[in-house]
C-alpha atoms as a PDB file:
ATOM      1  CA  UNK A   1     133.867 118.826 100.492  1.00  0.00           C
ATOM      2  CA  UNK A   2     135.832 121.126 102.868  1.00  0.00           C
ATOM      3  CA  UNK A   3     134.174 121.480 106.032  1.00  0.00           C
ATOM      4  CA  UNK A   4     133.994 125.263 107.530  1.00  0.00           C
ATOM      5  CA  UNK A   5     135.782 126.103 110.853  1.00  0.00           C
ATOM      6  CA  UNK A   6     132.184 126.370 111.777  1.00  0.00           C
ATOM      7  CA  UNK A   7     130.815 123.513 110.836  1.00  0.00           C
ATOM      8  CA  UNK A   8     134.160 121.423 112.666  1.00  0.00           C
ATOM      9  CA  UNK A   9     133.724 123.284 115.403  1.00  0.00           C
ATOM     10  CA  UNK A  10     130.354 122.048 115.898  1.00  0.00           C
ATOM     11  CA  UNK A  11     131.443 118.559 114.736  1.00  0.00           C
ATOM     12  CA  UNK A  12     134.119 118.716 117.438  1.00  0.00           C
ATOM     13  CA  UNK A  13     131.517 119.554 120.069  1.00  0.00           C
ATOM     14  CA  UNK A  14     128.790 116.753 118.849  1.00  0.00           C
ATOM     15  CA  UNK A  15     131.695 113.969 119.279  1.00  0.00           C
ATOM     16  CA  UNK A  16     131.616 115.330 122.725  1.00  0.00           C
ATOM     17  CA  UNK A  17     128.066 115.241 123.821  1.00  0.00           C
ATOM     18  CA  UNK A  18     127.406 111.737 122.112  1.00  0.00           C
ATOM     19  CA  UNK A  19     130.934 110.470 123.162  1.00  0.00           C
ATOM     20  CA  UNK A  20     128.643 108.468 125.276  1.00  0.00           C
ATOM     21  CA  UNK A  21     127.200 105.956 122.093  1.00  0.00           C
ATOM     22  CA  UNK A  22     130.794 104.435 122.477  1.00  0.00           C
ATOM     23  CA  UNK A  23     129.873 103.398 126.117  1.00  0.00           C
ATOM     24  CA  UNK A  24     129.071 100.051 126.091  1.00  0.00           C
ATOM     25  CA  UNK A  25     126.780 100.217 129.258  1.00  0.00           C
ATOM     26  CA  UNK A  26     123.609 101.099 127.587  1.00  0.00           C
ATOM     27  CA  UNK A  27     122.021 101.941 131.138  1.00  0.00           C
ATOM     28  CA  UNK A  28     124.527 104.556 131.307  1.00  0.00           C
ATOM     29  CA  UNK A  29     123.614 105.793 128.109  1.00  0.00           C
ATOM     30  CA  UNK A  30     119.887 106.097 128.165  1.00  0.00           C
ATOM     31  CA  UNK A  31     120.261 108.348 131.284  1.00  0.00           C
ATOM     32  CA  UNK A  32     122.856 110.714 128.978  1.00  0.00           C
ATOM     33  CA  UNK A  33     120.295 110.997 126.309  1.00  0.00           C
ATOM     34  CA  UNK A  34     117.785 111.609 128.610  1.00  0.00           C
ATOM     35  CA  UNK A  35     119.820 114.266 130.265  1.00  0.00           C
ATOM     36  CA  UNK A  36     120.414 115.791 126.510  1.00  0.00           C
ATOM     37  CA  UNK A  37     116.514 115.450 125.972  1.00  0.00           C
ATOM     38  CA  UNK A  38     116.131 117.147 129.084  1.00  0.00           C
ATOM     39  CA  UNK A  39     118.694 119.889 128.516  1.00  0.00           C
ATOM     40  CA  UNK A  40     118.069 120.865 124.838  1.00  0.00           C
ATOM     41  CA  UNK A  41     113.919 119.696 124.864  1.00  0.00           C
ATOM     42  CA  UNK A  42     112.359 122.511 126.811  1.00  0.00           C
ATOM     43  CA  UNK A  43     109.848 124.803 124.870  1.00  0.00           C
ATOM     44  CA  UNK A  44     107.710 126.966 127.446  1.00  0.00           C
ATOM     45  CA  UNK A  45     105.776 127.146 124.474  1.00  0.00           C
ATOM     46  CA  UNK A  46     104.890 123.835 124.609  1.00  0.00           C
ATOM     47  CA  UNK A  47     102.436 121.944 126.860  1.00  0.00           C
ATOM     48  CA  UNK A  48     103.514 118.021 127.305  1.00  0.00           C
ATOM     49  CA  UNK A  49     100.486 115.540 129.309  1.00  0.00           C
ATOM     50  CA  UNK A  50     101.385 112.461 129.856  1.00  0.00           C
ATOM     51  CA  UNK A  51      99.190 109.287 128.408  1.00  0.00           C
ATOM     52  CA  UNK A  52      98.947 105.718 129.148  1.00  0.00           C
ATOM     53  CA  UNK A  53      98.851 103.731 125.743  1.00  0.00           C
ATOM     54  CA  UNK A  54      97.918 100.070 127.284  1.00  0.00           C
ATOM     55  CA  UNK A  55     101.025  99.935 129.238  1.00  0.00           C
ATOM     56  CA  UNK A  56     103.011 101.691 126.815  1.00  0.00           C
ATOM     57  CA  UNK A  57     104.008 105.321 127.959  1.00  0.00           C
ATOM     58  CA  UNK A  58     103.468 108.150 126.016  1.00  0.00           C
ATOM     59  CA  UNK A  59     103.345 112.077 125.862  1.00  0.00           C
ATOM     60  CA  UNK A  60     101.195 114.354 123.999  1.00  0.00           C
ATOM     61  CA  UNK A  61     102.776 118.165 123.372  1.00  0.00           C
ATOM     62  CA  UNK A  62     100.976 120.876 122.170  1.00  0.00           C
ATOM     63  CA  UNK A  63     101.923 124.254 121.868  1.00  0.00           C
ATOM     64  CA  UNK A  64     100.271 126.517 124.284  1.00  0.00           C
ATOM     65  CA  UNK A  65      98.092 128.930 121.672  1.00  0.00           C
ATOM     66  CA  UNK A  66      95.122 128.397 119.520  1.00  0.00           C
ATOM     67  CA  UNK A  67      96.619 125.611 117.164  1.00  0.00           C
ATOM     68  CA  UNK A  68      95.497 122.979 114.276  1.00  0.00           C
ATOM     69  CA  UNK A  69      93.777 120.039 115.779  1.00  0.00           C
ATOM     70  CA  UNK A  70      92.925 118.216 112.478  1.00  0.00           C
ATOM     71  CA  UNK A  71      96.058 116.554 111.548  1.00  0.00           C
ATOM     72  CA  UNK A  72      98.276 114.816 114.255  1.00  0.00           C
ATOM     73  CA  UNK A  73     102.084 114.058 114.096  1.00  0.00           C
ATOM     74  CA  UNK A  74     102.823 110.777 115.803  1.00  0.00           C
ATOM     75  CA  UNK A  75     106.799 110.613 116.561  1.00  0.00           C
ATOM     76  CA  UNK A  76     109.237 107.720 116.609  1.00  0.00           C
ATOM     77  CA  UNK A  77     112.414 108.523 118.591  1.00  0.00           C
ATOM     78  CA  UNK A  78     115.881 107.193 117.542  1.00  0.00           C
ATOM     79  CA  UNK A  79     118.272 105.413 119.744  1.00  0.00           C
ATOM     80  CA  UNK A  80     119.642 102.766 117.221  1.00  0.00           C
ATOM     81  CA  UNK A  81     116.894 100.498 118.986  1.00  0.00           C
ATOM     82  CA  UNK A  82     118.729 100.056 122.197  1.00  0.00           C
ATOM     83  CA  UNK A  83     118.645 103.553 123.828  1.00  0.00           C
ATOM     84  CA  UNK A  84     116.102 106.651 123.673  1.00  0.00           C
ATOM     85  CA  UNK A  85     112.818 107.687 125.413  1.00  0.00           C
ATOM     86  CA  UNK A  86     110.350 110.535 124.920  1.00  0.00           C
ATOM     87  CA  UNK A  87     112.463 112.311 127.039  1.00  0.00           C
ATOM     88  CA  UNK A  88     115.468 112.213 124.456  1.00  0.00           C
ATOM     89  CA  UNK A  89     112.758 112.739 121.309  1.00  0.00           C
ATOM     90  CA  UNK A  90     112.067 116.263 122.632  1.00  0.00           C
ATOM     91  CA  UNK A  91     114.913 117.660 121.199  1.00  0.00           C
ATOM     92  CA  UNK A  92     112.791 117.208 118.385  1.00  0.00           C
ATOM     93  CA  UNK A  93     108.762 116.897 119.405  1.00  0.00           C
ATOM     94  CA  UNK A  94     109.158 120.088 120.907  1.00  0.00           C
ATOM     95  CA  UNK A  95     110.554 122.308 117.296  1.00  0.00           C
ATOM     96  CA  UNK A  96     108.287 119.715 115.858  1.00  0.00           C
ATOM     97  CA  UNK A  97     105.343 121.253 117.679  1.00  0.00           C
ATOM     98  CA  UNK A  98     106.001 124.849 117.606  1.00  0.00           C
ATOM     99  CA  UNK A  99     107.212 125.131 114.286  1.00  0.00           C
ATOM    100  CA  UNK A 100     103.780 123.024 112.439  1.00  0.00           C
ATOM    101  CA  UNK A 101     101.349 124.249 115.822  1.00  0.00           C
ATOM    102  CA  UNK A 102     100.066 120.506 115.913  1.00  0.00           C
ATOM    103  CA  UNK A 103      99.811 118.315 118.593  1.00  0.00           C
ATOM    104  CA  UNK A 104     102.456 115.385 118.502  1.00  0.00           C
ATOM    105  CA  UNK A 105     102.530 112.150 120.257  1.00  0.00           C
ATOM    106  CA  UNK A 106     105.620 109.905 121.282  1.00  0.00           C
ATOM    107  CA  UNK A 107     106.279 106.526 122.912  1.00  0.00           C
ATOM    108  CA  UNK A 108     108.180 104.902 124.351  1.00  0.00           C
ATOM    109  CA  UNK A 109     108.615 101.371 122.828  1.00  0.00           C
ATOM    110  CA  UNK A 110     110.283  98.650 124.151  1.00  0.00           C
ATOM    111  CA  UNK A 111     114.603  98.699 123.668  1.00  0.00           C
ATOM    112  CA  UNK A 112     116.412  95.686 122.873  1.00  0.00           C
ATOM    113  CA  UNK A 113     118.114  93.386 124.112  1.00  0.00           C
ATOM    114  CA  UNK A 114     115.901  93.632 126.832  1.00  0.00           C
ATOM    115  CA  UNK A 115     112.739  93.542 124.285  1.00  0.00           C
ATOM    116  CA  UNK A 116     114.177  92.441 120.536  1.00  0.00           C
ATOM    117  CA  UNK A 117     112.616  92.734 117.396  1.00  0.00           C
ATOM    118  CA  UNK A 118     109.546  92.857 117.125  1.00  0.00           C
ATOM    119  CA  UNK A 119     108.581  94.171 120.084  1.00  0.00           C
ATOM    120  CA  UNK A 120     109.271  98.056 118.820  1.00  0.00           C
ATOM    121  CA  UNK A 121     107.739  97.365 116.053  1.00  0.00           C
ATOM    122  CA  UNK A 122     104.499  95.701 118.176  1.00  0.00           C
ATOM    123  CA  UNK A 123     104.587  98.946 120.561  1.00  0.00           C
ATOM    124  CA  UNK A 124     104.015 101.220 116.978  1.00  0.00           C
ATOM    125  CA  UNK A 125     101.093  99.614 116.282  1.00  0.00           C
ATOM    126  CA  UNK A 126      99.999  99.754 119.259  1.00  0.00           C
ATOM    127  CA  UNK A 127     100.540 103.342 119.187  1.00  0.00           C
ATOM    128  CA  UNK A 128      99.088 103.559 115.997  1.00  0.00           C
ATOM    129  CA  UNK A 129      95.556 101.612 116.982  1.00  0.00           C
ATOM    130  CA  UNK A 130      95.218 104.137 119.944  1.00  0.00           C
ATOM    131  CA  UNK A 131      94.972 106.920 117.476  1.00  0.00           C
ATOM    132  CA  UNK A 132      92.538 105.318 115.446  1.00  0.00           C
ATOM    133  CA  UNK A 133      90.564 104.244 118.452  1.00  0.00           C
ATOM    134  CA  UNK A 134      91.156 108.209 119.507  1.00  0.00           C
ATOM    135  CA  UNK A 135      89.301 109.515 116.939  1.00  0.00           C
ATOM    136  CA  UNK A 136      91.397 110.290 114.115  1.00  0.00           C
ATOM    137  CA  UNK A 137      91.853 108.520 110.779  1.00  0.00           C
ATOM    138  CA  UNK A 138      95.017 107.394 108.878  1.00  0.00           C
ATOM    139  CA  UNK A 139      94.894 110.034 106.765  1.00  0.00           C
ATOM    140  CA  UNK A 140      94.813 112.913 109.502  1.00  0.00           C
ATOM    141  CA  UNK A 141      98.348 111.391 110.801  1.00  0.00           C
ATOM    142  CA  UNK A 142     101.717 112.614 109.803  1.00  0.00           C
ATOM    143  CA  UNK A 143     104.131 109.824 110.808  1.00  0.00           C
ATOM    144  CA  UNK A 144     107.841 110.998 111.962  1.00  0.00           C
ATOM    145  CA  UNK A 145     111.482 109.486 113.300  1.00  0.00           C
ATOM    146  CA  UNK A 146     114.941 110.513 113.396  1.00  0.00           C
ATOM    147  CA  UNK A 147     117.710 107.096 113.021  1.00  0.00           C
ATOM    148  CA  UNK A 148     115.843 103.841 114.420  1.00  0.00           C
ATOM    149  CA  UNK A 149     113.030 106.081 114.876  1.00  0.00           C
ATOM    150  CA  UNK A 150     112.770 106.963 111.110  1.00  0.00           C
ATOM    151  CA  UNK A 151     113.198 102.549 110.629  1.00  0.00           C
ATOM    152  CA  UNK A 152     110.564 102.442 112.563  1.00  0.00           C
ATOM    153  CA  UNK A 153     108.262 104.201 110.952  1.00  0.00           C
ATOM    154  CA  UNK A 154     109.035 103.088 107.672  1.00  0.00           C
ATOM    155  CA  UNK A 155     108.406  99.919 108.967  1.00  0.00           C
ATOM    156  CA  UNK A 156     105.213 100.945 110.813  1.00  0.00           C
ATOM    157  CA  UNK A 157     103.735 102.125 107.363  1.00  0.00           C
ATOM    158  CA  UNK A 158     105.586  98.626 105.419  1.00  0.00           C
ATOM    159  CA  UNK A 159     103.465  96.661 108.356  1.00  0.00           C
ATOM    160  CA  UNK A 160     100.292  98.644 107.422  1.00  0.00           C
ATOM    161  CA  UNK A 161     100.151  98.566 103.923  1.00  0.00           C
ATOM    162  CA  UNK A 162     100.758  94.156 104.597  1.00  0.00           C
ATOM    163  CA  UNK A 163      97.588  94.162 106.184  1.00  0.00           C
ATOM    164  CA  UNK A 164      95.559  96.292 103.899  1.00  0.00           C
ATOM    165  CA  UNK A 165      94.702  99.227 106.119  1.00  0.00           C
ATOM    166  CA  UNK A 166      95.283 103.170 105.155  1.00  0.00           C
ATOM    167  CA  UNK A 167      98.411 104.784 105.042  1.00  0.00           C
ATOM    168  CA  UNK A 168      99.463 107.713 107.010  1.00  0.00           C
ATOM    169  CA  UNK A 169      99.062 111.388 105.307  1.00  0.00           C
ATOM    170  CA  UNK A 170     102.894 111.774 104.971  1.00  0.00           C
ATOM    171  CA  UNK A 171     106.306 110.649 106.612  1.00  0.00           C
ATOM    172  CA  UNK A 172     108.794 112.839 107.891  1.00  0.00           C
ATOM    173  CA  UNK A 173     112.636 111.438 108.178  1.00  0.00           C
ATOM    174  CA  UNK A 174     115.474 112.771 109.934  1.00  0.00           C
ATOM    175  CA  UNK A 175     118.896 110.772 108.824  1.00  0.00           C
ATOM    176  CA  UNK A 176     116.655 107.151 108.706  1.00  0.00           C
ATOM    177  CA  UNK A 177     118.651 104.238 109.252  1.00  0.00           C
ATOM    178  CA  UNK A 178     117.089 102.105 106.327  1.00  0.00           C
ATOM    179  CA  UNK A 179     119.449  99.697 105.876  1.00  0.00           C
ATOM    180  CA  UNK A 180     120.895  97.385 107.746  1.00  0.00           C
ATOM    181  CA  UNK A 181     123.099  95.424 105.885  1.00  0.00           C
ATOM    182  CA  UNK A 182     125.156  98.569 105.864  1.00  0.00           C
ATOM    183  CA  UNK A 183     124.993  98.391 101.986  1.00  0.00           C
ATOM    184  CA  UNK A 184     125.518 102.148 101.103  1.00  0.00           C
ATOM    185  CA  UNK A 185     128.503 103.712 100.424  1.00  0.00           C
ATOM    186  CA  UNK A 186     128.556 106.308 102.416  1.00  0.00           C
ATOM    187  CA  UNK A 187     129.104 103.434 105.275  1.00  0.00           C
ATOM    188  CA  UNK A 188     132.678 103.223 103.840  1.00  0.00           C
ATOM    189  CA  UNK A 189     133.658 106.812 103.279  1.00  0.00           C
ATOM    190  CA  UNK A 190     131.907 108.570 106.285  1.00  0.00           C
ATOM    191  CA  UNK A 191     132.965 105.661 108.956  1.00  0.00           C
ATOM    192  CA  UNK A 192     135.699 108.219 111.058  1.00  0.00           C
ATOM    193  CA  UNK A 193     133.963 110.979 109.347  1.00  0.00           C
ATOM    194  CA  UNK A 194     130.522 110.677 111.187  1.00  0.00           C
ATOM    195  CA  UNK A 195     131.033 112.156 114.709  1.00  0.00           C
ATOM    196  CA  UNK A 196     127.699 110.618 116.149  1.00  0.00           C
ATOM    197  CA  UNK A 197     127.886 107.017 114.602  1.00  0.00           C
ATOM    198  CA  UNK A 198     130.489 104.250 113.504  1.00  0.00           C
ATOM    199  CA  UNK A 199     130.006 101.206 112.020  1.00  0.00           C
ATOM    200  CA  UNK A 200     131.305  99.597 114.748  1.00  0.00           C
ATOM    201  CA  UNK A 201     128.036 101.076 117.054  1.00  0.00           C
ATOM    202  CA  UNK A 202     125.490  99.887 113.907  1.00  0.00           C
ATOM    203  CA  UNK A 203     126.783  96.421 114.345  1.00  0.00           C
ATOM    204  CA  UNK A 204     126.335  96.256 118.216  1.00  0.00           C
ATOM    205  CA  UNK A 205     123.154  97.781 117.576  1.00  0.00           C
ATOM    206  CA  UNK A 206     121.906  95.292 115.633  1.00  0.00           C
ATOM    207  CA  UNK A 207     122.949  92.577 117.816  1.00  0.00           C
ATOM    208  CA  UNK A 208     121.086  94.132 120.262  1.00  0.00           C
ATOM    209  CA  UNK A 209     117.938  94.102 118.024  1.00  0.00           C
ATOM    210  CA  UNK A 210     117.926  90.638 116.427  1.00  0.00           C
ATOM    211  CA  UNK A 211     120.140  88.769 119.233  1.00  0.00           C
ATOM    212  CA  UNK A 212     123.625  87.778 118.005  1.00  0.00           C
ATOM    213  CA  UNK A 213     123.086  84.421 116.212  1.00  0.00           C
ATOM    214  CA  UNK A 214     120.574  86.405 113.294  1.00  0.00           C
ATOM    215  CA  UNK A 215     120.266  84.816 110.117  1.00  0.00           C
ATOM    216  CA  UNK A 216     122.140  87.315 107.706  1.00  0.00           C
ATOM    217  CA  UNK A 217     118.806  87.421 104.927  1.00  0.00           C
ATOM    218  CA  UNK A 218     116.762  88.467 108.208  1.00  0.00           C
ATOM    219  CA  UNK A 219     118.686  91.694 107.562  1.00  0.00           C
ATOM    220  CA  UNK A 220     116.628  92.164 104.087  1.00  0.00           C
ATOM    221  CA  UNK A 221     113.179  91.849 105.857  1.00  0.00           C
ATOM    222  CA  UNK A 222     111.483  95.029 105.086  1.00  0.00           C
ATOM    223  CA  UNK A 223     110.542  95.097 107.979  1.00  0.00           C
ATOM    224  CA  UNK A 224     114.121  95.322 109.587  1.00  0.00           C
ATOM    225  CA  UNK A 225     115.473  96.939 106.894  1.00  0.00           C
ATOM    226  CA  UNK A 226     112.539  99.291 105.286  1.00  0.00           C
ATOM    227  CA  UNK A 227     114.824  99.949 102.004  1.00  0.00           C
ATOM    228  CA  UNK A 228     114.585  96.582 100.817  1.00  0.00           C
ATOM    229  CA  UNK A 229     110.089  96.749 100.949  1.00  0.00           C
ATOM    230  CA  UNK A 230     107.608  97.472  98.252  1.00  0.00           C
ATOM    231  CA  UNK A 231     107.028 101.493  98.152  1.00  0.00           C
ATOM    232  CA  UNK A 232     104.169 101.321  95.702  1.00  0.00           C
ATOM    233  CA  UNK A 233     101.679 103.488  97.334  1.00  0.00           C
ATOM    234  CA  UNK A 234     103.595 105.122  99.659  1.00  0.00           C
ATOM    235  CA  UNK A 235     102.064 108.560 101.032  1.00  0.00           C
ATOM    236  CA  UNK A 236     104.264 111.354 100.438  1.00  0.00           C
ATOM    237  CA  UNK A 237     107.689 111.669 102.147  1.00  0.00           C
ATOM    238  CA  UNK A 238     110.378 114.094 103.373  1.00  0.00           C
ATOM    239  CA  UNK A 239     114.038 112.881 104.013  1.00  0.00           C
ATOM    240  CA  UNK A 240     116.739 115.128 105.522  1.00  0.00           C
ATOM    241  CA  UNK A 241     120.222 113.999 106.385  1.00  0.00           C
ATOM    242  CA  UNK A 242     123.926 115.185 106.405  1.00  0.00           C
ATOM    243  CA  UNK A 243     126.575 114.821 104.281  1.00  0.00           C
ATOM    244  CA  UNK A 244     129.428 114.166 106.955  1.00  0.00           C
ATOM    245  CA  UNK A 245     127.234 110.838 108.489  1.00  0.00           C
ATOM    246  CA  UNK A 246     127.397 106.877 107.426  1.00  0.00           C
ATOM    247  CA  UNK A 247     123.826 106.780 107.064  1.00  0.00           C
ATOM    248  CA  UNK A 248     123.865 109.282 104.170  1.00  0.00           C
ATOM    249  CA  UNK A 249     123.695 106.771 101.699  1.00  0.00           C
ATOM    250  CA  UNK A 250     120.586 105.008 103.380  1.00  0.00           C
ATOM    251  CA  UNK A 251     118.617 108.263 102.907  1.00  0.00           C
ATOM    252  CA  UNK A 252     119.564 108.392  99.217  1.00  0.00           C
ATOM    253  CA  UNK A 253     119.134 105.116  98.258  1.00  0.00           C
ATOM    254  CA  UNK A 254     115.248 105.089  99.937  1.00  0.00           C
ATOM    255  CA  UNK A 255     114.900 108.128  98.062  1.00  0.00           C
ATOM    256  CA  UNK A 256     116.119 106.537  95.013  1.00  0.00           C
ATOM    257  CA  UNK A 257     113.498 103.374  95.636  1.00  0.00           C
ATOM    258  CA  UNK A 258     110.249 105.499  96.228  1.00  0.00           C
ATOM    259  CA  UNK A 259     111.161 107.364  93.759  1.00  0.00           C
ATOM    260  CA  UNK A 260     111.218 104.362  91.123  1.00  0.00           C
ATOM    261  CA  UNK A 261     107.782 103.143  92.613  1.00  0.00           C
ATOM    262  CA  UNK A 262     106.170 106.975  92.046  1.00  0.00           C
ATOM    263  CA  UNK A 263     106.322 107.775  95.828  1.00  0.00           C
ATOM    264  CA  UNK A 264     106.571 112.018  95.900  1.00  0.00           C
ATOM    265  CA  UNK A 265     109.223 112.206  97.952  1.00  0.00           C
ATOM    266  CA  UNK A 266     111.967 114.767  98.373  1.00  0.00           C
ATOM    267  CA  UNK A 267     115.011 114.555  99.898  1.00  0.00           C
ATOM    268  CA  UNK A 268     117.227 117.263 101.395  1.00  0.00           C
ATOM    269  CA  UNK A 269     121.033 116.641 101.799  1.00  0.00           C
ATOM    270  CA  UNK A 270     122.653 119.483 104.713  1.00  0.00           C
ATOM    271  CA  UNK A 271     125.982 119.838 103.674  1.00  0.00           C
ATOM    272  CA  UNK A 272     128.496 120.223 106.455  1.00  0.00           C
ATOM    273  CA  UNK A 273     125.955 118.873 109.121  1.00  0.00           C
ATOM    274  CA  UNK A 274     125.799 115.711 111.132  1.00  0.00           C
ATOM    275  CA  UNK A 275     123.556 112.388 111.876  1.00  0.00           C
ATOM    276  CA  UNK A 276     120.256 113.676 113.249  1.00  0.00           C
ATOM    277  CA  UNK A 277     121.617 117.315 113.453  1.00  0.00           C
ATOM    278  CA  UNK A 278     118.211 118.609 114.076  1.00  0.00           C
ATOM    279  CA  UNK A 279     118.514 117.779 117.707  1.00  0.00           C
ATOM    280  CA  UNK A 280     121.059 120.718 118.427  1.00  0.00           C
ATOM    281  CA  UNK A 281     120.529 124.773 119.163  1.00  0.00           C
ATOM    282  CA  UNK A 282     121.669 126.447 116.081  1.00  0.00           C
ATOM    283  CA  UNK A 283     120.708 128.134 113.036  1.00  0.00           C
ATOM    284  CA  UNK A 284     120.721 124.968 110.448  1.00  0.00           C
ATOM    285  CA  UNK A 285     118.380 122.731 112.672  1.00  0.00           C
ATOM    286  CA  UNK A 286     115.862 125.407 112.860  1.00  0.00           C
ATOM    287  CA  UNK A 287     115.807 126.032 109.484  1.00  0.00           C
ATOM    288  CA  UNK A 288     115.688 122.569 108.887  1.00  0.00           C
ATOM    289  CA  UNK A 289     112.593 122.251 111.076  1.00  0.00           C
ATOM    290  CA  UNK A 290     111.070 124.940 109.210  1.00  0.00           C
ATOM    291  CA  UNK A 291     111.644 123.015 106.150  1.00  0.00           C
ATOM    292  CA  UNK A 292     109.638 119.944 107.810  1.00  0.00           C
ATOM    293  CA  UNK A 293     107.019 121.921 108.973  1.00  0.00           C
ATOM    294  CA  UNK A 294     106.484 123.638 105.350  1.00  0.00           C
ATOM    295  CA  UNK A 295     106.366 119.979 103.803  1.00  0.00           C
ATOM    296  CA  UNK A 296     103.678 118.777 106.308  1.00  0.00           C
ATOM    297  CA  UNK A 297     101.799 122.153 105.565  1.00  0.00           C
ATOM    298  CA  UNK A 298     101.905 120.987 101.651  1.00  0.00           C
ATOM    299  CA  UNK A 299     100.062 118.075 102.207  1.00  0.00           C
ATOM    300  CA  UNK A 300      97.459 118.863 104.825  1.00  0.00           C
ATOM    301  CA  UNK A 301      96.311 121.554 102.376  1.00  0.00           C
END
């Protein structure tokens, strides 16, 4: 497909702002997310409090009118597992919150390779446990991520459903890195395409996550690598992703797999747009939110 003088322009600037993921001192590039969080994240319409989740920080943010309290959206930020904070997620908590009018919590779990696997994956249930301790039940939570975020909560629910306890409501995915062993297609004919991600970053990524001397079948624990886990009994779930990133094919592929094991779940491809191109201040990512936001309205009828 062709991509508009629009859409490259906005490619163009995208390569830009994350020029930073190429940076290989991570400490560097937390604070640039953050700074992008910090830039692109503020909604005066929405209230963030701060909340301690046993040593775990997190942030609640609600929009500032009468809104629904029933259902809550708990939100798992991307960062390929190395980078990424609350801070950074509020480029999308924030539409997140205004466009459904529920409340939304984040965390911040631990990044490798200070804190490999599983520690993220330990901080989500954490996260998860404080919500059930705070009063709601699985089935009032709609559980959301964008890249590692939207592994994460794949593998959140995978870790749930192992030890018998209730699902969430729904799951919301923005361009979820599923896969790890890098299995799709799209891997091959996006790589130099993608203007956010290469393969080259996936790889140090995962390094990061695992350590570097990983045993290559670790890469199919569902777990790790969501795709590759039983769906049956999967709540309902929404996928969006772009057609110009090398995750594409991770998205279609999970859709493909619930599918097959009678998950409902829907998947939206943006054509012309980006990895995780929610995250920036222009027409398509609102309208994308909107989409998200009509989804979770579906199922909390």
């Amino acid at each position: 497909m062709a991509i508009s003088k629009k859409n490259q322009g906005l490619l163009n600037l995208v390569k830009k702002v994350h020029g930073v993921v190429e940076n290989v001192d991570i400490e560097k590039h937390r604070q640039s997310q953050d700074q992008l969080g910090a830039l692109f994240g503020q909604n005066k319409a929405v209230v963030i409090k701060e909340v301690d989740i046993k040593g775990t920080y997190g942030e609640w943010l609600c929009v500032n009118r009468a809104h629904m309290k029933k259902y809550v959206i708990l939100y798992c930020h991307g960062g390929g597992y190395s980078t990424g904070s609350c801070l950074y997620g509020r480029t999308l908590t924030t539409r997140l919150a205004s466009s459904t009018s529920m409340d939304v919590l984040s965390f911040d779990y631990r990044l490798a390779p200070e804190h490999p696997y599983p520690a993220a994956l330990e901080d989500a249930v954490k996260t998860w446990n404080h919500l059930m301790m705070y009063g709601y039940g699985a089935r009032d939570v709609i559980l959301a991520g964008d890249s590692a975020g939207g592994n994460l909560a794949l593998a959140l629910t995978h870790q749930l459903k192992r030890e018998g306890r209730l699902l969430p409501r729904g799951i919301v995915l923005y361009s979820p890195w599923t896969d790890m062993t890098s299995s799709g297609k799209s891997h091959r004919t996006k790589e130099g395409i993608d203007p956010v991600l290469s393969d080259a970053y996936l790889r140090a990524a995962i390094e990061n996550y695992l350590g570097e001397d990983y045993p290559e079948e670790l890469l199919k624990d569902p777990l790790i690598s969501p795709l590759y886990g039983e769906f049956e009994g999967f709540p309902p779930t929404y996928i969006q992703v772009g057609d110009q990133e090398i995750l594409q094919s991770d998205s279609v592929l999970l859709q493909k797999r619930m599918s097959q094991a009678g998950v409902n779940v829907t998947l939206d491809v943006f054509k012309g747009m980006w990895h995780v191109f929610q995250m920036a201040p222009f027409k398509t990512a609102a309208e994308a939110m909107d989409k998200s936001a009509e989804f979770i309205f579906s199922i909390c009828r």
